[in-house]
N, C-alpha and C. Protein backbone atom coordinates (compact mmCIF):
# COMPACT_ATOMS: atom_id res chain seq x y z
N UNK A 1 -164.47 98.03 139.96
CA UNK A 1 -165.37 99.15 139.81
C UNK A 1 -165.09 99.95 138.54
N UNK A 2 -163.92 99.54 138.26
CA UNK A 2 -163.37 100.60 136.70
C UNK A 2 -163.73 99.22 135.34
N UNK A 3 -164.79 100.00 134.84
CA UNK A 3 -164.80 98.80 133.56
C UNK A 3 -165.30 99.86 132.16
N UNK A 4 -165.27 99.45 131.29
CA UNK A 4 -165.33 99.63 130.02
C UNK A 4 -166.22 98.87 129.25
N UNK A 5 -167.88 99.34 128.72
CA UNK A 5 -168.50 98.77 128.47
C UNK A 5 -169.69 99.12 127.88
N UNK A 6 -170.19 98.91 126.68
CA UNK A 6 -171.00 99.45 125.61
C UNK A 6 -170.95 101.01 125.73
N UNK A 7 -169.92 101.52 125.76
CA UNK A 7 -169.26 102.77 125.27
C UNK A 7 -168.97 103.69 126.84
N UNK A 8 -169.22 102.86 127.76
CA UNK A 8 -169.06 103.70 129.18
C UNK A 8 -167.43 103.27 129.94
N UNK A 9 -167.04 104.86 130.40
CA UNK A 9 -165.58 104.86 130.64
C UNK A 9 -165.63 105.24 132.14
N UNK A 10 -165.58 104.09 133.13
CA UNK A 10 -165.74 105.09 134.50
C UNK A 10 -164.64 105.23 135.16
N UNK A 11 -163.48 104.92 134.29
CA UNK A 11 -162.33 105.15 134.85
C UNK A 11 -161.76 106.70 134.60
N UNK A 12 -162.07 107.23 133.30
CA UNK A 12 -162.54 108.65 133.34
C UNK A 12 -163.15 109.49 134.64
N UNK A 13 -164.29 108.85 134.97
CA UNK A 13 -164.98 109.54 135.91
C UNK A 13 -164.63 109.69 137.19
N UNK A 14 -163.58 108.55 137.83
CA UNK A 14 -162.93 108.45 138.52
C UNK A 14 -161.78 109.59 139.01
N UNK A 15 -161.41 109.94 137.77
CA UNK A 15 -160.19 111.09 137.91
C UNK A 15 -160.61 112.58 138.55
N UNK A 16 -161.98 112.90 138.09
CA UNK A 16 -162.38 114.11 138.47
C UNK A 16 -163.90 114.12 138.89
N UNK A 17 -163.63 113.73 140.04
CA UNK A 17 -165.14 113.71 140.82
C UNK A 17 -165.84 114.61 140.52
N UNK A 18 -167.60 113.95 140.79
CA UNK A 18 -168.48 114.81 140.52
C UNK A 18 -169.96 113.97 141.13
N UNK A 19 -169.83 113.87 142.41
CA UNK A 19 -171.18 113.55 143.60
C UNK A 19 -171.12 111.54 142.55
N UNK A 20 -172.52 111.36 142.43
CA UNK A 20 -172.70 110.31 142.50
C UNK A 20 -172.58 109.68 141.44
N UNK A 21 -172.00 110.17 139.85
CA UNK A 21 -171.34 110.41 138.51
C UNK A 21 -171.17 108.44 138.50
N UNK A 22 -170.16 108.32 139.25
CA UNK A 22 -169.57 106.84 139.04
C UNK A 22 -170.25 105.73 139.32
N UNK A 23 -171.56 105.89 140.50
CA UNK A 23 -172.27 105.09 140.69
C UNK A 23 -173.60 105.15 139.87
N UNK A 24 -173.45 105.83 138.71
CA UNK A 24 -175.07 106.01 137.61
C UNK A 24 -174.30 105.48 136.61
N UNK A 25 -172.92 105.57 136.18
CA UNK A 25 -172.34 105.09 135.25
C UNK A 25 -172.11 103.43 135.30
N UNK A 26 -171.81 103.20 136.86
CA UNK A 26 -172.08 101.63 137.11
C UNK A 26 -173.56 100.91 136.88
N UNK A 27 -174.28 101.86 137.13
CA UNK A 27 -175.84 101.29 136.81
C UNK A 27 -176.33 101.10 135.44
N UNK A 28 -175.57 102.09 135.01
CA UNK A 28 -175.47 102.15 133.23
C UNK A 28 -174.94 100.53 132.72
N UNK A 29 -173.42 100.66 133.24
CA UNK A 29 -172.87 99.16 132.63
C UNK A 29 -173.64 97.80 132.76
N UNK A 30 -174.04 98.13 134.09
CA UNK A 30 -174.97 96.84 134.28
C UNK A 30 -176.30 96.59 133.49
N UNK A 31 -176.67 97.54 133.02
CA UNK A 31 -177.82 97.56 132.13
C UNK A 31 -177.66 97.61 131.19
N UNK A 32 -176.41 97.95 130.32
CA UNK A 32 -175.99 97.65 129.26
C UNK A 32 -176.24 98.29 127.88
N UNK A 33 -176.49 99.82 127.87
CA UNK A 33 -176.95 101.05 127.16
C UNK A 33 -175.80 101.51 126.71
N UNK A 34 -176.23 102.66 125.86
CA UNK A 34 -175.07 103.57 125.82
C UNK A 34 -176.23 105.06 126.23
N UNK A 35 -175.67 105.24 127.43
CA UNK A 35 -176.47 106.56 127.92
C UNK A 35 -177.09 107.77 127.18
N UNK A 36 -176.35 108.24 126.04
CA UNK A 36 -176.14 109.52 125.39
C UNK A 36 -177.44 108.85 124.39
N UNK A 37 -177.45 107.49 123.98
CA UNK A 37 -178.40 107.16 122.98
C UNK A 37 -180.19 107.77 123.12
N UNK A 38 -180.69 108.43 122.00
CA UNK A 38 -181.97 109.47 122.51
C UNK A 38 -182.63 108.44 123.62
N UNK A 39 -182.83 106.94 123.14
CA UNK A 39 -183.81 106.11 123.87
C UNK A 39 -183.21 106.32 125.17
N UNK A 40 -182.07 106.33 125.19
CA UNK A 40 -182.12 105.51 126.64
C UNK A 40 -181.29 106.98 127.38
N UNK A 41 -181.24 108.22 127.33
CA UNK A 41 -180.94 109.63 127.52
C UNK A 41 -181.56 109.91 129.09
N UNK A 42 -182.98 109.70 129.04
CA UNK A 42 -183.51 109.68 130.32
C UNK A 42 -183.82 108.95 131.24
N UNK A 43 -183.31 108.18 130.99
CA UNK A 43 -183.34 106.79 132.10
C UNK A 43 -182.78 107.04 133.20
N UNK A 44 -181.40 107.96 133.14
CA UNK A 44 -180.58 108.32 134.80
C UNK A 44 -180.04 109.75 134.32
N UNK A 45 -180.35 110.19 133.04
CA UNK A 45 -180.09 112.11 133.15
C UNK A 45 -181.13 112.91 134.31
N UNK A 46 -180.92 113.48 134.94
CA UNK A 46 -181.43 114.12 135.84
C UNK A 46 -182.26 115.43 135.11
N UNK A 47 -181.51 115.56 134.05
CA UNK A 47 -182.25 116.89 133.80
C UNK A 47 -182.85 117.32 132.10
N UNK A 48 -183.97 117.90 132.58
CA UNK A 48 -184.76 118.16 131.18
C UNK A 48 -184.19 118.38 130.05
N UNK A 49 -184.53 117.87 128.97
CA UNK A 49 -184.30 118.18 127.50
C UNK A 49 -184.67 119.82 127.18
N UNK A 50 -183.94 120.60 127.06
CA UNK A 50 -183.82 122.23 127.33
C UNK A 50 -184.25 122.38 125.29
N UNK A 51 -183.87 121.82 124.79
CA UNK A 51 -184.08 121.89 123.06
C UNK A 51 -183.99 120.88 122.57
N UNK A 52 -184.60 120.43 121.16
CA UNK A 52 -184.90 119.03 120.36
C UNK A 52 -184.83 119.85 119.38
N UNK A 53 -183.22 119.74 118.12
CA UNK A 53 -183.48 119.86 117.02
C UNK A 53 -183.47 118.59 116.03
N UNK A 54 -183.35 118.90 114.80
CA UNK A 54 -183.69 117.57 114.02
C UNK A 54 -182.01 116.43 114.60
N UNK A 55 -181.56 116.99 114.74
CA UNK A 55 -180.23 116.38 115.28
C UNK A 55 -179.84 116.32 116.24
N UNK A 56 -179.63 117.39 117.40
CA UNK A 56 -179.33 117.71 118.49
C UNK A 56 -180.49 117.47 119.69
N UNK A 57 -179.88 116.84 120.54
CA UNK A 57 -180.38 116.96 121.66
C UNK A 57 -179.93 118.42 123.00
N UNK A 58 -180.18 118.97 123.48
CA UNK A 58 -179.30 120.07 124.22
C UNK A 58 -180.16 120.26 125.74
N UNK A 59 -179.12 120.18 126.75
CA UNK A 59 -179.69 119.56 128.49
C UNK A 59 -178.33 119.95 128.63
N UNK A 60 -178.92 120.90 130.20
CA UNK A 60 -177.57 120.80 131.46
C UNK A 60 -177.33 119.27 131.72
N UNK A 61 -175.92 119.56 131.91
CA UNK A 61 -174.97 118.47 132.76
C UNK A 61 -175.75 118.18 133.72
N UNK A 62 -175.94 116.67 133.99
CA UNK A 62 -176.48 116.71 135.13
C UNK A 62 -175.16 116.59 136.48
N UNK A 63 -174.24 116.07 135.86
CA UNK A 63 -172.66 116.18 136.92
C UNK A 63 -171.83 117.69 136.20
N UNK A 64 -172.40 118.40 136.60
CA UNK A 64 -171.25 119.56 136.02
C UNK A 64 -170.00 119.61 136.65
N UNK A 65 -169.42 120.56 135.68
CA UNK A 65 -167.89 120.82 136.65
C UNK A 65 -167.74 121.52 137.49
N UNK A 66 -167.28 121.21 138.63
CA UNK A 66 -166.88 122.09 139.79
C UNK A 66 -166.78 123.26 139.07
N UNK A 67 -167.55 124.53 140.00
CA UNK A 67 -167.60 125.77 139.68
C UNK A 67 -168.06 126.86 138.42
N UNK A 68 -169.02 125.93 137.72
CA UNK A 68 -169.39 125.71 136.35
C UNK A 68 -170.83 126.73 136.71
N UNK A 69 -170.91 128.13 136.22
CA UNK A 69 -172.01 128.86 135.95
C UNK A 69 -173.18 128.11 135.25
N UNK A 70 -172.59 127.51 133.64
CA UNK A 70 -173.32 126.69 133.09
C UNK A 70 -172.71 125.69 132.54
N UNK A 71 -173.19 124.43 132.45
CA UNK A 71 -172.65 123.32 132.26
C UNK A 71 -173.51 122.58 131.43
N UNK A 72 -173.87 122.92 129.41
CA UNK A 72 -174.55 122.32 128.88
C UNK A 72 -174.04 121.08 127.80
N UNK A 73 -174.76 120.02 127.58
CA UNK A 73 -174.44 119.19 126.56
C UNK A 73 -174.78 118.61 125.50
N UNK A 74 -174.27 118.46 124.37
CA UNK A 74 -175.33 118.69 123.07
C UNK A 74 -174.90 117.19 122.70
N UNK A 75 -175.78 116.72 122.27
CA UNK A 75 -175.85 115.22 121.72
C UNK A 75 -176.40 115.08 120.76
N UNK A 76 -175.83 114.37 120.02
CA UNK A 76 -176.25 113.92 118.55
C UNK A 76 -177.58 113.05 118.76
N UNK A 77 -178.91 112.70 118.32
CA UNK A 77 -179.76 112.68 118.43
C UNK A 77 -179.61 110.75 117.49
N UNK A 78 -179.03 110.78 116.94
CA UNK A 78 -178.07 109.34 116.53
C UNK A 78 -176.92 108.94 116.85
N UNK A 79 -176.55 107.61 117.38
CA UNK A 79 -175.31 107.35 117.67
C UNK A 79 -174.28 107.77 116.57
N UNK A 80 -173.47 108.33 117.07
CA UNK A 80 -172.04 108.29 116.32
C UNK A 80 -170.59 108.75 117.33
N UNK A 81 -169.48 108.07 117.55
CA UNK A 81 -168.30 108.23 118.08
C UNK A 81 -167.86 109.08 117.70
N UNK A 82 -167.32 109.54 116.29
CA UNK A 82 -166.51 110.64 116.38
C UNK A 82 -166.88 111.83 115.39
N UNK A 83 -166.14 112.63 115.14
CA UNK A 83 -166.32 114.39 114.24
C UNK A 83 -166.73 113.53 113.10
N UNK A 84 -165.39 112.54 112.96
CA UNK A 84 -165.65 112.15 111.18
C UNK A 84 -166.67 111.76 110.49
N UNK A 85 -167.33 111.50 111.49
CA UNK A 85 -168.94 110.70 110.85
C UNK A 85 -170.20 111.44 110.55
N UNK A 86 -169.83 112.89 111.44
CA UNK A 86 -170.82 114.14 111.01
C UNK A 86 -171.14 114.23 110.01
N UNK A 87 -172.31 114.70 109.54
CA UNK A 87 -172.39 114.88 108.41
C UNK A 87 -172.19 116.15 107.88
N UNK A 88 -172.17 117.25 107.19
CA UNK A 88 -172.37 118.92 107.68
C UNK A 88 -173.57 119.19 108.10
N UNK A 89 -174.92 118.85 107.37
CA UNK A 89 -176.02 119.43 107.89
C UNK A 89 -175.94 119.23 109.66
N UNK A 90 -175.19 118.19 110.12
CA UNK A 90 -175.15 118.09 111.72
C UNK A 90 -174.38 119.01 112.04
N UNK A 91 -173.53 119.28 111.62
CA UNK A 91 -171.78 120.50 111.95
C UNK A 91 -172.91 121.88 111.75
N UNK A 92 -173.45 121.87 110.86
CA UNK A 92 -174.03 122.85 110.86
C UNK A 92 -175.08 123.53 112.17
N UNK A 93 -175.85 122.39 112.34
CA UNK A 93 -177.16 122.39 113.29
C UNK A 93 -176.23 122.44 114.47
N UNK A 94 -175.30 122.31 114.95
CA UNK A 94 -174.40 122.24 115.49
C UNK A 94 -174.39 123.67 116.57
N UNK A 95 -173.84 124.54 115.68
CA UNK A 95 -173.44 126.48 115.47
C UNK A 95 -174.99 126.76 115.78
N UNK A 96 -176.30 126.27 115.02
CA UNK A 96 -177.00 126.94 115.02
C UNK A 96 -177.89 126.93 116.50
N UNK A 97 -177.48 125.40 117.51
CA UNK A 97 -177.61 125.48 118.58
C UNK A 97 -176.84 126.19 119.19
N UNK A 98 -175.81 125.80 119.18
CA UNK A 98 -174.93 126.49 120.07
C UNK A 98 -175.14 128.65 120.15
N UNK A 99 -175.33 129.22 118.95
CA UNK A 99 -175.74 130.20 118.98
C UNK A 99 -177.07 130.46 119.96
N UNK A 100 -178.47 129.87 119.59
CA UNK A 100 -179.24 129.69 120.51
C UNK A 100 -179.62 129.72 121.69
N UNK A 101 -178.53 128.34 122.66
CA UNK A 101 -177.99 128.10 124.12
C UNK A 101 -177.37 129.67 124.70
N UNK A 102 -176.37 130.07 123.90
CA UNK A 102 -175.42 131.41 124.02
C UNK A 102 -176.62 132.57 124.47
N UNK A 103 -177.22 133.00 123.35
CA UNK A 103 -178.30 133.80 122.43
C UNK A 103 -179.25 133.98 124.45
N UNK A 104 -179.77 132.84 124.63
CA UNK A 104 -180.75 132.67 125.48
C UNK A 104 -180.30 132.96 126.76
N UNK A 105 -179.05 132.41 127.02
CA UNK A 105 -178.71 133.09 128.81
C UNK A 105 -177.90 133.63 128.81
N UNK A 106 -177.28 134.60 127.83
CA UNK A 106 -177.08 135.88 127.77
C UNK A 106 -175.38 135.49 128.14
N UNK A 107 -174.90 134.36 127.26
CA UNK A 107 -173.14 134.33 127.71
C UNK A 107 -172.57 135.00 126.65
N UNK A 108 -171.60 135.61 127.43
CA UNK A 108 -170.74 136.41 126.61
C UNK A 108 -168.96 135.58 126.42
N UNK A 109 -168.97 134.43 127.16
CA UNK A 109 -167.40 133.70 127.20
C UNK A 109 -167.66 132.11 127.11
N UNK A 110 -167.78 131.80 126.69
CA UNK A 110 -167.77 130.62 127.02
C UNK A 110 -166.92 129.08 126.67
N UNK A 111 -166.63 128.12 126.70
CA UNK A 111 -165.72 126.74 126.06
C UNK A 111 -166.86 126.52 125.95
N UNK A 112 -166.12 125.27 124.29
CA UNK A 112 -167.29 124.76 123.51
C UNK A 112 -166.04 124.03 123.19
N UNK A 113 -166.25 122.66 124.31
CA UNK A 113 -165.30 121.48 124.05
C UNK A 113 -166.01 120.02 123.68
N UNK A 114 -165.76 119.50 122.48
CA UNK A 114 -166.32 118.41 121.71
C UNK A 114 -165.61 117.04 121.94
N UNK A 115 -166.25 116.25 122.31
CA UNK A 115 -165.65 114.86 122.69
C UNK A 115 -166.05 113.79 121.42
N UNK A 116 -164.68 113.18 120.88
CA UNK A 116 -164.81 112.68 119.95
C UNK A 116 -163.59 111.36 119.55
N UNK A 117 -164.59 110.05 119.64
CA UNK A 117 -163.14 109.22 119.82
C UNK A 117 -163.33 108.30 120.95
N UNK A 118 -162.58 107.33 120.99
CA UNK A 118 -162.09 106.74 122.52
C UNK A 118 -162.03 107.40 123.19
N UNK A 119 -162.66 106.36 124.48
CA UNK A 119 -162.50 107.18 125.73
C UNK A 119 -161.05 107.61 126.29
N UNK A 120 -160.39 106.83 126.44
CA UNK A 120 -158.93 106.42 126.21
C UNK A 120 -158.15 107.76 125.94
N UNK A 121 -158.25 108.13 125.18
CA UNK A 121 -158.24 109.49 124.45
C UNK A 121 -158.66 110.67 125.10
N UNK A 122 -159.96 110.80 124.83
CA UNK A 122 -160.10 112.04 125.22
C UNK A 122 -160.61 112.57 126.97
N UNK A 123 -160.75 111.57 127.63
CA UNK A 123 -161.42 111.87 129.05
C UNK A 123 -162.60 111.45 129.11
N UNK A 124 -163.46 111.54 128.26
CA UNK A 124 -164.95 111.15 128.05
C UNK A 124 -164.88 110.01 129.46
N UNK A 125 -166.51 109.83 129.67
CA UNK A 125 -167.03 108.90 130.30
C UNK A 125 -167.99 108.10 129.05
N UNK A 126 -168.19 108.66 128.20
CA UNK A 126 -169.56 107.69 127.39
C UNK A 126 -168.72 108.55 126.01
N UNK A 127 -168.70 107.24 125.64
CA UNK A 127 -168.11 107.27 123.94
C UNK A 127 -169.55 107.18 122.62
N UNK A 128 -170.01 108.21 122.94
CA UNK A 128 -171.13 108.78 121.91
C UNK A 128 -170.99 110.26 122.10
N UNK A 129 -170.57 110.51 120.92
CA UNK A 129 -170.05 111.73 120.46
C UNK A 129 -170.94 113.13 121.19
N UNK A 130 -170.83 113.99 121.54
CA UNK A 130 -171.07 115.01 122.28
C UNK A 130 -170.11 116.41 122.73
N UNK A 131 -170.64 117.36 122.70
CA UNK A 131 -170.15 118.35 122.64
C UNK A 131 -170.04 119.41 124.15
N UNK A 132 -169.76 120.03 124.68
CA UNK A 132 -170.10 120.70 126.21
C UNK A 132 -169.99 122.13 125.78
N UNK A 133 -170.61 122.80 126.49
CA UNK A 133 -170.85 124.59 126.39
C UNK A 133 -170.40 124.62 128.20
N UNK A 134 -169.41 125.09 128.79
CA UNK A 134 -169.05 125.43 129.98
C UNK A 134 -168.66 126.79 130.34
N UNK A 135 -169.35 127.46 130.90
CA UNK A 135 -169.39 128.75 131.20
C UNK A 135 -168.98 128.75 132.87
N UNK A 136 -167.88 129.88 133.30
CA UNK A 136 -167.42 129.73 134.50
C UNK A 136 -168.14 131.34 135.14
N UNK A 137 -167.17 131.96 135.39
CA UNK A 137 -167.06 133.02 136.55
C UNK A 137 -165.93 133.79 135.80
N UNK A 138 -166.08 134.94 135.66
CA UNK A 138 -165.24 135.73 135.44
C UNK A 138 -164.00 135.95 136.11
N UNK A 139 -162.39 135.95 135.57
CA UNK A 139 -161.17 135.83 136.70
C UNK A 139 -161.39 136.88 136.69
N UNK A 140 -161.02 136.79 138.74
CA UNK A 140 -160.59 137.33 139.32
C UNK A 140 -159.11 137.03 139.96
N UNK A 141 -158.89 137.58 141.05
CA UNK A 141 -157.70 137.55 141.97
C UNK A 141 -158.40 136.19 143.09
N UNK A 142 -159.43 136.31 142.87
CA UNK A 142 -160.29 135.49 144.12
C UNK A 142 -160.90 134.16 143.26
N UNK A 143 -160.41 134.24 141.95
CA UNK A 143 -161.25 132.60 141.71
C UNK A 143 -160.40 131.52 141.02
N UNK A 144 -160.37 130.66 140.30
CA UNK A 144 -159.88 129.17 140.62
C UNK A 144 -160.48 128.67 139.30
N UNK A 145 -159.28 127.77 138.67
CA UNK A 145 -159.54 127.23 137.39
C UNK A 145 -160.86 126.69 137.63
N UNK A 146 -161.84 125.72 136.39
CA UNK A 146 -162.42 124.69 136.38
C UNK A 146 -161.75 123.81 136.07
N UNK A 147 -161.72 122.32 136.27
CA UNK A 147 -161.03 121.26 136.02
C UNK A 147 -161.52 120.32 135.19
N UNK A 148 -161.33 120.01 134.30
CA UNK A 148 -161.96 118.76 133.30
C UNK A 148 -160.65 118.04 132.47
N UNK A 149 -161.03 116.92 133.02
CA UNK A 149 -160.25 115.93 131.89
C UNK A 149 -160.17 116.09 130.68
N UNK A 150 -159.40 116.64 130.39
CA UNK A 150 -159.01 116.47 128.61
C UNK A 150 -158.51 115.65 127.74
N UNK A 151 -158.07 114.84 127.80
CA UNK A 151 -156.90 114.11 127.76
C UNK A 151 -155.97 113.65 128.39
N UNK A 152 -155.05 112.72 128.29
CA UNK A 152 -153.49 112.26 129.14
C UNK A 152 -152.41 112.40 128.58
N UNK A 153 -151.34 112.99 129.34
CA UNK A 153 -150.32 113.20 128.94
C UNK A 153 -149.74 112.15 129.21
N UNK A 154 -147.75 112.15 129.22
CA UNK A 154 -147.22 111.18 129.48
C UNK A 154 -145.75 112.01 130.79
């Protein structure tokens, strides 16, 4: 059930559940895509394209993280794996979404964690470069990390 294949990591997905995440990623391998790619984006994303810039794609998670206020993800609108291949006008368009997303539902805190690289590496499930905007809940005495794979230690 754990395989590695035209850029999909479901052994990632495995580590930190999220409802039916592992069995869309298996449907993925078998069909043989790379999910994040614009064509093939809506084939098993659950959820609407929220903005279309000349670069960016930007849509809620459709598997967010446990306890996740907002859970958005920005995709390069062309394949590319990692930071290095950005170009600036993309780094740029980048900020100018991300301001936008912020700008519009009124967050005042948020992580803005970029996946870039092997999966291997960084936690990713799909090795096409992408970025996350995760907005939680304000600590309290009464609330509880969010959890996301970041990486592996040793």
């Amino acid at each position: 059930m754990t395989a590695k294949k035209q850029g999909v990591d479901t052994q990632n997905a495995l580590i930190v559940k999220r409802n039916d995440y592992v069995d869309v990623l298996n449907k993925i391998l078998d069909e043989g895509f790379c999910p994040f790619c614009e064509e093939n984006l809506l084939k098993h994303h659950q959820k609407p394209i929220l903005h279309k810039s000349k670069h960016w794609l930007i849509t809620e998670n459709s598997w967010p993280y446990k306890g996740t206020h907002y859970h958005f993800l920005f995709i390069p609108r062309i394949h590319m794996e990692t930071i290095e291949a950005m170009p600036t006008e993309v780094w740029t368009d980048l900020q100018k979404q991300y301001v936008k997303i912020i700008t519009e539902h009124h967050i005042v805190g948020a992580t803005l964690m970029i996946r870039s690289g092997h999966t291997n590496m960084t936690g990713a499930s799909v090795n096409h470069l992408h970025a996350h905007i995760i907005v939680g809940s304000e600590r309290t005495k009464d609330t509880e990390p969010i959890k996301a794979l970041v990486g592996f230690k040793k």
